[in-house]
N, C-alpha and C. Protein backbone atom coordinates (compact mmCIF):
# COMPACT_ATOMS: atom_id res chain seq x y z
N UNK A 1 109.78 93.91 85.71
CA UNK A 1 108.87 94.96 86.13
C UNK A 1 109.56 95.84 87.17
N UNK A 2 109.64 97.25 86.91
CA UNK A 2 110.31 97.97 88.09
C UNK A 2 109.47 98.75 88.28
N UNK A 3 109.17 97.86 89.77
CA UNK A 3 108.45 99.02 91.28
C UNK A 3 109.19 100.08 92.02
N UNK A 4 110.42 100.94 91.48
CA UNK A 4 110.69 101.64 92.03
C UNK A 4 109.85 102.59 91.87
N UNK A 5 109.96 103.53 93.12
CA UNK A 5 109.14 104.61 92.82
C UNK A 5 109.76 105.90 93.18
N UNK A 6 109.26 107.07 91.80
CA UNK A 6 110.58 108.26 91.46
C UNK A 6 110.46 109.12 93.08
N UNK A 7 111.62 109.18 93.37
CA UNK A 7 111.64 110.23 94.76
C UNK A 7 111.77 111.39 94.39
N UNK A 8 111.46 112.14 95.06
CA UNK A 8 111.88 113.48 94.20
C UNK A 8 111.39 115.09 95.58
N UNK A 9 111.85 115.90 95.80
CA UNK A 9 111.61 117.01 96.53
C UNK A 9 110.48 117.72 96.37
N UNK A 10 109.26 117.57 97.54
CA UNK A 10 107.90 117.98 97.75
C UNK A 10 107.61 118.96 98.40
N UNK A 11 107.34 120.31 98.24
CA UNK A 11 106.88 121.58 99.09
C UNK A 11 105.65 121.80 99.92
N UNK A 12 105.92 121.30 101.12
CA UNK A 12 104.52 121.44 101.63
C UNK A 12 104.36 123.01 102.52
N UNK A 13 103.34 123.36 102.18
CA UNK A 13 102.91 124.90 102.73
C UNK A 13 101.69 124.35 103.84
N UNK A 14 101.96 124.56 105.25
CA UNK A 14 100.93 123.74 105.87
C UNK A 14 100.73 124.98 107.04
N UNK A 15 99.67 125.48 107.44
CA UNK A 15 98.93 126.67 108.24
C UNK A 15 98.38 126.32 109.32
N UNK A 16 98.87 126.27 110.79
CA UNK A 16 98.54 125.66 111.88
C UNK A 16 98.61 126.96 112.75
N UNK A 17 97.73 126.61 113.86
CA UNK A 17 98.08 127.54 115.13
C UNK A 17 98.97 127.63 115.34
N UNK A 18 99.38 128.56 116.30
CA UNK A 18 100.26 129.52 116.50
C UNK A 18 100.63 129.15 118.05
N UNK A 19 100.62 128.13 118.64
CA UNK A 19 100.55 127.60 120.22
C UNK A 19 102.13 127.02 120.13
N UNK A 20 102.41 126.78 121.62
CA UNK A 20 103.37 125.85 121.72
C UNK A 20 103.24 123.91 121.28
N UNK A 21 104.29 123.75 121.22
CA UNK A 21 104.11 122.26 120.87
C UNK A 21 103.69 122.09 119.28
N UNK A 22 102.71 122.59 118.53
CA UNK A 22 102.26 122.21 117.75
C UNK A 22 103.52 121.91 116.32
N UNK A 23 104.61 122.74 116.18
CA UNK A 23 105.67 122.18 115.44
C UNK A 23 106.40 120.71 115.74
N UNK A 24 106.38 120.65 117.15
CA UNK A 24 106.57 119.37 117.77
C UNK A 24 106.19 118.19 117.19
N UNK A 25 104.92 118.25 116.91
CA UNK A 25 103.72 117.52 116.60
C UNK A 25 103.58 116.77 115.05
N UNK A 26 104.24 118.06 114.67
CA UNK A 26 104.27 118.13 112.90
C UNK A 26 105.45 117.36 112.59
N UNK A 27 106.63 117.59 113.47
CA UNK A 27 108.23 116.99 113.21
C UNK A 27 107.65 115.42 113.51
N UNK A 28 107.29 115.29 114.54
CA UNK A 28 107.31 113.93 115.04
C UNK A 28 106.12 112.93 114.19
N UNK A 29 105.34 113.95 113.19
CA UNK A 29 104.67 112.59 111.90
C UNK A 29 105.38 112.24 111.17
N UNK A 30 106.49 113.56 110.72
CA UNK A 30 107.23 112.82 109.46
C UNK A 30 108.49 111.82 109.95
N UNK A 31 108.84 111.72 111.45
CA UNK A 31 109.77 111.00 112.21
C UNK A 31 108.93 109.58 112.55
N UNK A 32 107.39 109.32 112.24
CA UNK A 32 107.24 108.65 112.88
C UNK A 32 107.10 107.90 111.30
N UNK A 33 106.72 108.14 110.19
CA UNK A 33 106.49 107.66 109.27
C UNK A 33 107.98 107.81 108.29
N UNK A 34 109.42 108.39 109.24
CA UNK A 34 110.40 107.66 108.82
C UNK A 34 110.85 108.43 107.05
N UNK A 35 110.45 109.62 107.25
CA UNK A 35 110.74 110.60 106.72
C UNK A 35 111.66 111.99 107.20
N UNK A 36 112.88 112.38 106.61
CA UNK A 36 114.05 112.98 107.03
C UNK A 36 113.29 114.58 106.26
N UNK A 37 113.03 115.87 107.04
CA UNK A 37 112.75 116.63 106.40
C UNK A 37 114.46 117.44 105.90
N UNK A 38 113.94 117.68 104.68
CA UNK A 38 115.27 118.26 104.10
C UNK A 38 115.32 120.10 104.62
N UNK A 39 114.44 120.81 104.22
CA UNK A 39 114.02 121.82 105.15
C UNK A 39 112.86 122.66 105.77
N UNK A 40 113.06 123.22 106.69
CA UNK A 40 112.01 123.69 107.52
C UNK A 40 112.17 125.38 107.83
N UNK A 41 110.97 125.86 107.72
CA UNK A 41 111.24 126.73 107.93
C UNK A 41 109.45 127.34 108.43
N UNK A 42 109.45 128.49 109.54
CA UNK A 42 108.38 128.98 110.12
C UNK A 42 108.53 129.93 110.60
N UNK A 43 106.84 130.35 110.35
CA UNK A 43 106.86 132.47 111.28
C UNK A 43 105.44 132.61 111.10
N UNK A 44 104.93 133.00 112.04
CA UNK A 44 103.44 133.82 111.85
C UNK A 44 103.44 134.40 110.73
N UNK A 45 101.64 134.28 110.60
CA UNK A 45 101.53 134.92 109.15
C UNK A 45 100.68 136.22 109.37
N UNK A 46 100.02 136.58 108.59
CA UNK A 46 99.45 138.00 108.58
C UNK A 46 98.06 138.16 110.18
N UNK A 47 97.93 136.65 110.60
CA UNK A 47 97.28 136.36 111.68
C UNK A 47 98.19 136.15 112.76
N UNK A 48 98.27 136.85 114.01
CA UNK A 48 99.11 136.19 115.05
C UNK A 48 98.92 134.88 115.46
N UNK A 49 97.78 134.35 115.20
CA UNK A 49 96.91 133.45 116.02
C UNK A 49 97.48 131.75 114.84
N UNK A 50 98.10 132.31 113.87
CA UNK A 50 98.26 131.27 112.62
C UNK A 50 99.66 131.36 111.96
N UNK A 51 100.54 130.20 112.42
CA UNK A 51 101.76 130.30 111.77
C UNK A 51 101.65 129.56 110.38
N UNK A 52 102.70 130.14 109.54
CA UNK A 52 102.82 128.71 108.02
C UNK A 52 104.08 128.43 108.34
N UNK A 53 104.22 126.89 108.29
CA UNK A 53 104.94 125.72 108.16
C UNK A 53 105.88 125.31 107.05
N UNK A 54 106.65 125.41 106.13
CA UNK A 54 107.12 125.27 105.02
C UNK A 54 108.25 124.45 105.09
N UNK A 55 107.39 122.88 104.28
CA UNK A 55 108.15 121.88 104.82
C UNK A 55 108.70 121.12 103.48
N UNK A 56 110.13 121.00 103.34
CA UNK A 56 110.72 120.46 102.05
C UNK A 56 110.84 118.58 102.29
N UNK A 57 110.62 117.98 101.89
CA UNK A 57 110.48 116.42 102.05
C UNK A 57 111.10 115.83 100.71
N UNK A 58 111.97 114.79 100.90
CA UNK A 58 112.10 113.75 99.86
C UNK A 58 111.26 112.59 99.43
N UNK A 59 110.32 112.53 98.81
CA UNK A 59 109.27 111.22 98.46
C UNK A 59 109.10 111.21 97.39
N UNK A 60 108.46 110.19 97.10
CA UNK A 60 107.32 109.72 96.22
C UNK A 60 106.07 110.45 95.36
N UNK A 61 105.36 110.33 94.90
CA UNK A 61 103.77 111.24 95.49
C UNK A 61 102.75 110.35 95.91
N UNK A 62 102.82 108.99 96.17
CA UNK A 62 102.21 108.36 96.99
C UNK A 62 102.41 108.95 98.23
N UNK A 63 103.94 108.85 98.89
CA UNK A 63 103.69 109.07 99.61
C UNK A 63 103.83 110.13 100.32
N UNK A 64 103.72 111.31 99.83
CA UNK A 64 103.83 112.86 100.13
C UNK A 64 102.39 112.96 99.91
N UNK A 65 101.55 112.27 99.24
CA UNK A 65 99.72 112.32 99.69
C UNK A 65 99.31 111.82 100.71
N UNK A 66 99.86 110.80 101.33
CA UNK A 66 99.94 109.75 102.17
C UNK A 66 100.20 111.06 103.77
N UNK A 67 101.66 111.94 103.99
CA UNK A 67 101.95 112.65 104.67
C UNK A 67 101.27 113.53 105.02
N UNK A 68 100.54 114.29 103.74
CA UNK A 68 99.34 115.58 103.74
C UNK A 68 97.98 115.22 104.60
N UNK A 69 97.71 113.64 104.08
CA UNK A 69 96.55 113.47 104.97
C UNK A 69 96.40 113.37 106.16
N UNK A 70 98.02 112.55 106.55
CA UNK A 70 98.22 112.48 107.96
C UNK A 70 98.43 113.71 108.63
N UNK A 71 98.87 114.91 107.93
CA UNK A 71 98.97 116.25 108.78
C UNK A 71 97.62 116.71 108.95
N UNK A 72 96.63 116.62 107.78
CA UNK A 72 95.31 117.33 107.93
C UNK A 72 94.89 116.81 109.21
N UNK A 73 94.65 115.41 109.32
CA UNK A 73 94.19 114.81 110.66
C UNK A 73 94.54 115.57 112.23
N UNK A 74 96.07 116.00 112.31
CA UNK A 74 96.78 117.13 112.99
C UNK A 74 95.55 118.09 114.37
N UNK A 75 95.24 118.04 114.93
CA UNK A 75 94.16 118.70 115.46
C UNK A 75 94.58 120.28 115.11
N UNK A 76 95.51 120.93 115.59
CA UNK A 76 96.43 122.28 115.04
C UNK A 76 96.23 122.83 113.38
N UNK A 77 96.27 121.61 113.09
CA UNK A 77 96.88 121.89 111.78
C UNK A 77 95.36 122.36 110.81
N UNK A 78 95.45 123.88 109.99
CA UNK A 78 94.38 124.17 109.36
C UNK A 78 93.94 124.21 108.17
N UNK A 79 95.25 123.99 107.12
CA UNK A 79 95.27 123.65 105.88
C UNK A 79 96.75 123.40 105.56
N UNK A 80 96.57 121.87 104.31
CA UNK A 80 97.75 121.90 104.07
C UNK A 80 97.85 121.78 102.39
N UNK A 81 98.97 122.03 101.46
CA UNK A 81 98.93 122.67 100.42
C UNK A 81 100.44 122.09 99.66
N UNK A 82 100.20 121.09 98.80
CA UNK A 82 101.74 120.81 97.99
C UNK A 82 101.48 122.19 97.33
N UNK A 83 103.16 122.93 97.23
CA UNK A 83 103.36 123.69 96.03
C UNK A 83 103.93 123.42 94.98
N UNK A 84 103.51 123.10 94.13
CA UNK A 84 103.88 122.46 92.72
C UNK A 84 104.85 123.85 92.30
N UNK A 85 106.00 122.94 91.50
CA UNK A 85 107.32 124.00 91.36
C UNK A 85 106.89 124.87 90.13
N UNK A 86 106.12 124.46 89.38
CA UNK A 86 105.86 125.63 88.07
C UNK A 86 104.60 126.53 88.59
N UNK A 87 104.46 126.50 89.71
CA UNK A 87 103.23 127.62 90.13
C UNK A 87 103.46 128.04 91.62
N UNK A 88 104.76 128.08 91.53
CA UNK A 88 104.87 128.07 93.21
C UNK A 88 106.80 129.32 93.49
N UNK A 89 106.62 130.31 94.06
CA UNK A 89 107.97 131.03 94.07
C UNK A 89 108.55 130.47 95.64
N UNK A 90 110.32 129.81 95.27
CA UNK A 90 110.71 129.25 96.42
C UNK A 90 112.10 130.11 97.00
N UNK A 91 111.74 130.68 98.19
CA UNK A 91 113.45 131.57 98.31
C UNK A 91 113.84 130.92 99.96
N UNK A 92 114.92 131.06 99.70
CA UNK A 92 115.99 130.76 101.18
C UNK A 92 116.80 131.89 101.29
N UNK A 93 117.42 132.04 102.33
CA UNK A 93 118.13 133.08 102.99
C UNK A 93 119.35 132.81 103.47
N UNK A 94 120.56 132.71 102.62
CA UNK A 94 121.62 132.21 103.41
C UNK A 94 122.83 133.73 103.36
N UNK A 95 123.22 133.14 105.02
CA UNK A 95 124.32 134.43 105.60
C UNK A 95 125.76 133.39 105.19
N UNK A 96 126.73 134.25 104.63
CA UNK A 96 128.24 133.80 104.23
C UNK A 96 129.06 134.34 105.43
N UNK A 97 129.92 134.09 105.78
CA UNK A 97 130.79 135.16 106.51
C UNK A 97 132.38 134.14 105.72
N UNK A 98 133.12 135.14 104.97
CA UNK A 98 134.17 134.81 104.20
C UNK A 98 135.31 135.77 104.60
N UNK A 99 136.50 134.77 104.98
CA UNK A 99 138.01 134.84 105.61
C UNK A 99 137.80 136.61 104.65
N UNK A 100 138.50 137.91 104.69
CA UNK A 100 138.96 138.94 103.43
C UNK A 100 139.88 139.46 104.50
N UNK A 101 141.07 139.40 104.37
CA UNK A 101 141.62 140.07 105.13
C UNK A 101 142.68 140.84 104.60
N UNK A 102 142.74 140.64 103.16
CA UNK A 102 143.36 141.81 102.30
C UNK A 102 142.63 142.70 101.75
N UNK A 103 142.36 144.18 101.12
CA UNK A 103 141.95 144.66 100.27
C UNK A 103 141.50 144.06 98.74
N UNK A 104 142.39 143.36 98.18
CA UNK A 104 142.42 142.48 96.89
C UNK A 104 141.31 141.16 96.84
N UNK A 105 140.92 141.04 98.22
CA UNK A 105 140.37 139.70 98.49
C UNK A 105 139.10 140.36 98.63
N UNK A 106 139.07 141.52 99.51
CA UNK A 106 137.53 142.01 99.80
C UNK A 106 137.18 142.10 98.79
N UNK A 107 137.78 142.85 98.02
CA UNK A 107 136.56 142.96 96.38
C UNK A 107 136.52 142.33 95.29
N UNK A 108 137.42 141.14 95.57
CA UNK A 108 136.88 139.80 94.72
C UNK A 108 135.68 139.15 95.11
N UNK A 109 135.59 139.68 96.76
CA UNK A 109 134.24 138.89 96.80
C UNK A 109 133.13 139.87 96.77
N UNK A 110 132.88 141.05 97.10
CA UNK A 110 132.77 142.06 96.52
C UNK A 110 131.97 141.83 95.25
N UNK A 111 132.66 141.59 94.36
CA UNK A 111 132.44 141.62 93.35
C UNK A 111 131.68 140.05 92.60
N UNK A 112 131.97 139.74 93.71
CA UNK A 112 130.93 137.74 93.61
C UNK A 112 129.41 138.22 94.17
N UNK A 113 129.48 139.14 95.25
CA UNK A 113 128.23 139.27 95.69
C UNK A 113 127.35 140.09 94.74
N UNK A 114 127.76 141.01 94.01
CA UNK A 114 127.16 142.05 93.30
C UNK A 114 126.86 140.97 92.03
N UNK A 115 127.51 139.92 91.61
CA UNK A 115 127.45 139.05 90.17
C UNK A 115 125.83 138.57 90.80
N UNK A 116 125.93 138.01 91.94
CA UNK A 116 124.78 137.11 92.59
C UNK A 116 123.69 137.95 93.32
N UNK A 117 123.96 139.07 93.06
CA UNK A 117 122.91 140.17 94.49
C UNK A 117 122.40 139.84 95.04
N UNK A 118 124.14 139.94 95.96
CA UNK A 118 124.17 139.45 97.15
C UNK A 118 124.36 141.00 98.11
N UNK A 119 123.65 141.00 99.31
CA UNK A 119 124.28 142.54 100.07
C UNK A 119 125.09 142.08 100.98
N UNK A 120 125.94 142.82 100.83
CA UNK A 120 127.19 142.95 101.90
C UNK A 120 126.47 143.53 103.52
N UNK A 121 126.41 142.58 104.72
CA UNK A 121 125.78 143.18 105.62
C UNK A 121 126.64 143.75 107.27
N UNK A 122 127.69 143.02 106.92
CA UNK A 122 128.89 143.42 108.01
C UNK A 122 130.31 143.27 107.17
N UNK A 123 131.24 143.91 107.55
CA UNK A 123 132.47 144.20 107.39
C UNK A 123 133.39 144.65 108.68
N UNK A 124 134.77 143.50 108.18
CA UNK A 124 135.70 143.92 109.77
C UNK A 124 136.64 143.76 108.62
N UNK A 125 137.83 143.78 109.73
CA UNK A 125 139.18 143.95 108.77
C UNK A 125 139.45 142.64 108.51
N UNK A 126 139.36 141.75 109.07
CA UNK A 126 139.73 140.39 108.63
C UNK A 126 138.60 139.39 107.73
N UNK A 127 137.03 139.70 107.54
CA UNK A 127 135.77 138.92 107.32
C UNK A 127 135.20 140.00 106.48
N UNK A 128 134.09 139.18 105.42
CA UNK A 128 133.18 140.18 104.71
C UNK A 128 131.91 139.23 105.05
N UNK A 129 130.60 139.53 105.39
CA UNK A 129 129.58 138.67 105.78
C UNK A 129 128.69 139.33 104.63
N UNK A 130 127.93 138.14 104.16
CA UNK A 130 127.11 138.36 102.79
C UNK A 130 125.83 137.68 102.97
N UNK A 131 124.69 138.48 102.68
CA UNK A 131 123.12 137.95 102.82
C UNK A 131 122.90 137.61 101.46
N UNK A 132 122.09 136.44 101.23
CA UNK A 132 121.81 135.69 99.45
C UNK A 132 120.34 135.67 100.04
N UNK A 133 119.72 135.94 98.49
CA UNK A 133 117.90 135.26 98.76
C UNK A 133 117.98 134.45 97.42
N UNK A 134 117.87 133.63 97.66
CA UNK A 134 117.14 132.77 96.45
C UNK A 134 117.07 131.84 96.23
N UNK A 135 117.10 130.66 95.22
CA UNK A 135 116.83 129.46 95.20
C UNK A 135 117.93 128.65 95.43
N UNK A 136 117.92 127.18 95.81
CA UNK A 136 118.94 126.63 96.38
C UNK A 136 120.05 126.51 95.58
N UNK A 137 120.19 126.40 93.62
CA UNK A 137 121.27 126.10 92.80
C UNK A 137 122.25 127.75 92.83
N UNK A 138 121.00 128.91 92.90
CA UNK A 138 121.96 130.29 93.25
C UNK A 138 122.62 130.16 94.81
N UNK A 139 122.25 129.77 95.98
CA UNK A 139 123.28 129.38 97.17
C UNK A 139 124.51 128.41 96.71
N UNK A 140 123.86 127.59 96.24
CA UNK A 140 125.06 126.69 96.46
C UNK A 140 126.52 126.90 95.20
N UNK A 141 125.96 127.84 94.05
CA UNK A 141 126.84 128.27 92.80
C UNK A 141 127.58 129.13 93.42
N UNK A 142 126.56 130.19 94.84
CA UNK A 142 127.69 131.38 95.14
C UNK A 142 128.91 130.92 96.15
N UNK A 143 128.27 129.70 97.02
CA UNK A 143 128.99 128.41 97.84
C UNK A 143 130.24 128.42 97.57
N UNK A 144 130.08 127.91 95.96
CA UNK A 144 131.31 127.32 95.50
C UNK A 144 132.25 128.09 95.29
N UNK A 145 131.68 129.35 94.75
CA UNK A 145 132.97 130.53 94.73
C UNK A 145 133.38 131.15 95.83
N UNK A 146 132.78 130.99 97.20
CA UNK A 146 133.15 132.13 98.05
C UNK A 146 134.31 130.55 98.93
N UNK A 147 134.28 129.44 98.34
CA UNK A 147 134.75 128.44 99.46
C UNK A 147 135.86 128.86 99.05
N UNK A 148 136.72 129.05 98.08
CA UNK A 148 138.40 129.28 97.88
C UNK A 148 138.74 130.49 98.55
N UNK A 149 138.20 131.08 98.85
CA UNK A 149 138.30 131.89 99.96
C UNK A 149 138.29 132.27 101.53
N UNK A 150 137.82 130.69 101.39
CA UNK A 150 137.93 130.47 103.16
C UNK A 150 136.15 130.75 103.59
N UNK A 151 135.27 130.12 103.92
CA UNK A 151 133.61 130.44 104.52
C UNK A 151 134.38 130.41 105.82
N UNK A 152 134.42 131.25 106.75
CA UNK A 152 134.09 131.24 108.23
C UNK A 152 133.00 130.45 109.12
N UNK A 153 132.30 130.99 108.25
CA UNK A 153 130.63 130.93 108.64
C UNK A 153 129.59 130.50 107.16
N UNK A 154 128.59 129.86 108.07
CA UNK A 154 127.53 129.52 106.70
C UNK A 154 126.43 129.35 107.53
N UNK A 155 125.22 129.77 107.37
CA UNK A 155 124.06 129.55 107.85
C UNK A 155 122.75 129.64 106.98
N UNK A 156 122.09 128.72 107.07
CA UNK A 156 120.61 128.67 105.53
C UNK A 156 119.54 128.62 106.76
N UNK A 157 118.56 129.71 105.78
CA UNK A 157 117.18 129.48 107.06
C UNK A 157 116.25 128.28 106.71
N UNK A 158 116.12 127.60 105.22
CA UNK A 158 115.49 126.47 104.98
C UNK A 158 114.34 126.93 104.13
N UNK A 159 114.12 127.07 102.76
CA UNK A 159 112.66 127.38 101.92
C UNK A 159 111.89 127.59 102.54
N UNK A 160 111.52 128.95 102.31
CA UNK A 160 110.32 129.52 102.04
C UNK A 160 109.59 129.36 101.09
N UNK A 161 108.16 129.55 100.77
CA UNK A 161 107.75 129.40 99.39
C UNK A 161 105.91 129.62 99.59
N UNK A 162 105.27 130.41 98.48
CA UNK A 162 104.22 131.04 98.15
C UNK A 162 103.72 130.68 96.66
N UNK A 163 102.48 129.94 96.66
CA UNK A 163 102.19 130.47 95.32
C UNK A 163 102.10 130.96 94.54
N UNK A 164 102.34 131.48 93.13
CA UNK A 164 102.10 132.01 92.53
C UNK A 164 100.70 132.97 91.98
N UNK A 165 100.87 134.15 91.69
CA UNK A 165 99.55 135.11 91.26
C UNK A 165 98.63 134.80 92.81
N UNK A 166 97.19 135.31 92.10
CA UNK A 166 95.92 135.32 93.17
C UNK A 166 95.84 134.13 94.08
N UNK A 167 96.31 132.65 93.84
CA UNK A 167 96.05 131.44 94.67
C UNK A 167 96.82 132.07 96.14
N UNK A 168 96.07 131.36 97.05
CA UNK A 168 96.10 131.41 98.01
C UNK A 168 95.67 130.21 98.86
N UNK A 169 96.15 129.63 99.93
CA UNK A 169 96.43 128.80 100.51
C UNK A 169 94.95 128.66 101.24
N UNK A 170 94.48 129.68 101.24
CA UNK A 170 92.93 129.78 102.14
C UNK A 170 91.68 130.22 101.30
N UNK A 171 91.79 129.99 99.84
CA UNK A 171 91.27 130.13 98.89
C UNK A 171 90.01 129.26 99.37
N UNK A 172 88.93 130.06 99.05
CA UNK A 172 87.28 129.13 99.09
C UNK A 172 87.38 127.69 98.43
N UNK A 173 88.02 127.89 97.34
CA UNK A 173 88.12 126.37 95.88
C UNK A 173 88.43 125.00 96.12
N UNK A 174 90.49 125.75 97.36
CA UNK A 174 90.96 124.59 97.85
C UNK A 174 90.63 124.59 99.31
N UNK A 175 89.86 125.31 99.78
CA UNK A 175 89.16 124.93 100.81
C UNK A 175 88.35 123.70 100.97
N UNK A 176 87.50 123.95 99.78
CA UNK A 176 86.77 123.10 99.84
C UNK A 176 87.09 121.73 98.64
N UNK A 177 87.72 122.03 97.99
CA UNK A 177 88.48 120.78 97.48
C UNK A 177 89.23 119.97 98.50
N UNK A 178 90.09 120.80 98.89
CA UNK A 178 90.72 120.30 100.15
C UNK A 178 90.17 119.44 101.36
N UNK A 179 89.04 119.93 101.89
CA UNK A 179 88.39 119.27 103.04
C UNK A 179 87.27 118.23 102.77
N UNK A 180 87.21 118.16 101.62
CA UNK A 180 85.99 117.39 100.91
C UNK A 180 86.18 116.55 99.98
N UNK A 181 87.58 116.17 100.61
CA UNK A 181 87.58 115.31 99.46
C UNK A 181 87.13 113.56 99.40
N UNK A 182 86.01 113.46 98.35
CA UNK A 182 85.85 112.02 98.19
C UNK A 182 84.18 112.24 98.29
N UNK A 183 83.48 113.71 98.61
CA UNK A 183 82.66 114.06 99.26
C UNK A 183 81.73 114.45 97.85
N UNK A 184 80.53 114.52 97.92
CA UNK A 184 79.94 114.88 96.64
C UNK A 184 79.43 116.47 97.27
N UNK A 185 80.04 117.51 96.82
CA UNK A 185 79.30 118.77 97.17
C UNK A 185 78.04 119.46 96.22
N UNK A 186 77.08 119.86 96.93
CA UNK A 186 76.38 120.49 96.13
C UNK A 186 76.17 121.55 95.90
């Protein structure tokens, strides 16, 4: 009988105040329950008063249900939301800065960034620095080509990610699916 259970990369979209400490708060459940977040990423949202949280985790779905409930509990915390990958758009932001210190070299890469549209955002005589948006297999494919060239620099801001179409994270439906759950509504 095998009790393993499939691990696999979980998107949590989680909407908390906008105070100090409260990211604190959020790091130190998944540290306390011994979970490594893979990435993180945060910014106020269309409310000053309400940041979103966008938190990448390696689990289970035991226990990435298990995590959600423990964040709802969160006093801060105002909704939280797996984004399932076939209904859910995920982008990252990574800056390159690559050795070019010939002509021949600049527009080989040049010409890697335009394959990947990628924008070229600084240029010196010795470096070409390159902005990427998109999903983690397009970073890490353009990775591989810009490394024979020397990376200087590499920096990833960590998934972002939004549902797809009209859903919305503050939707009446999963509002109340969400907060009620186990609850008989009438």
């Amino acid at each position: 009988m095998n009790t393993m259970k499939e691990v696999s990369r979980h998107t949590l979209s989680v909407l908390v105040e906008n105070a100090a400490g409260v990211l604190s708060q959020v790091s130190r459940l998944f540290s306390r329950k011994g979970y490594n977040i893979e990435s993180l990423a945060v910014g106020t949202t269309d409310d000053p008063e309400v940041s979103r949280i966008t938190i990448e985790v390696l689990a289970d779905e035991g226990s990435t249900e298990q995590i959600m409930n423990q964040l709802r509990k969160l006093f801060p915390v105002y909704s939280v939301q797996e984004l399932l990958p076939d209904r859910s758009i995920r982008r990252e932001l990574v800056l390159y800065k690559v050795k070019a210190e010939e002509p021949d070299i600049r527009n080989e890469i040049i010409q890697i960034a335009n394959i990947f549209r990628a924008s070229i955002i600084d240029v010196s005589l010795k470096s070409l620095t390159l902005a990427l948006i998109g999903d983690e297999t397009k970073a890490d494919a353009m990775q591989k080509l810009l490394e024979s060239f020397g990376i200087l620099e590499l920096v990833r801001t960590g998934m972002v990610a939004l549902e797809r179409g009209a859903y919305t994270i503050g939707d009446e439906t999963k509002e109340k699916t969400e907060f009620n759950l186990g609850k008989n509504v009438m």
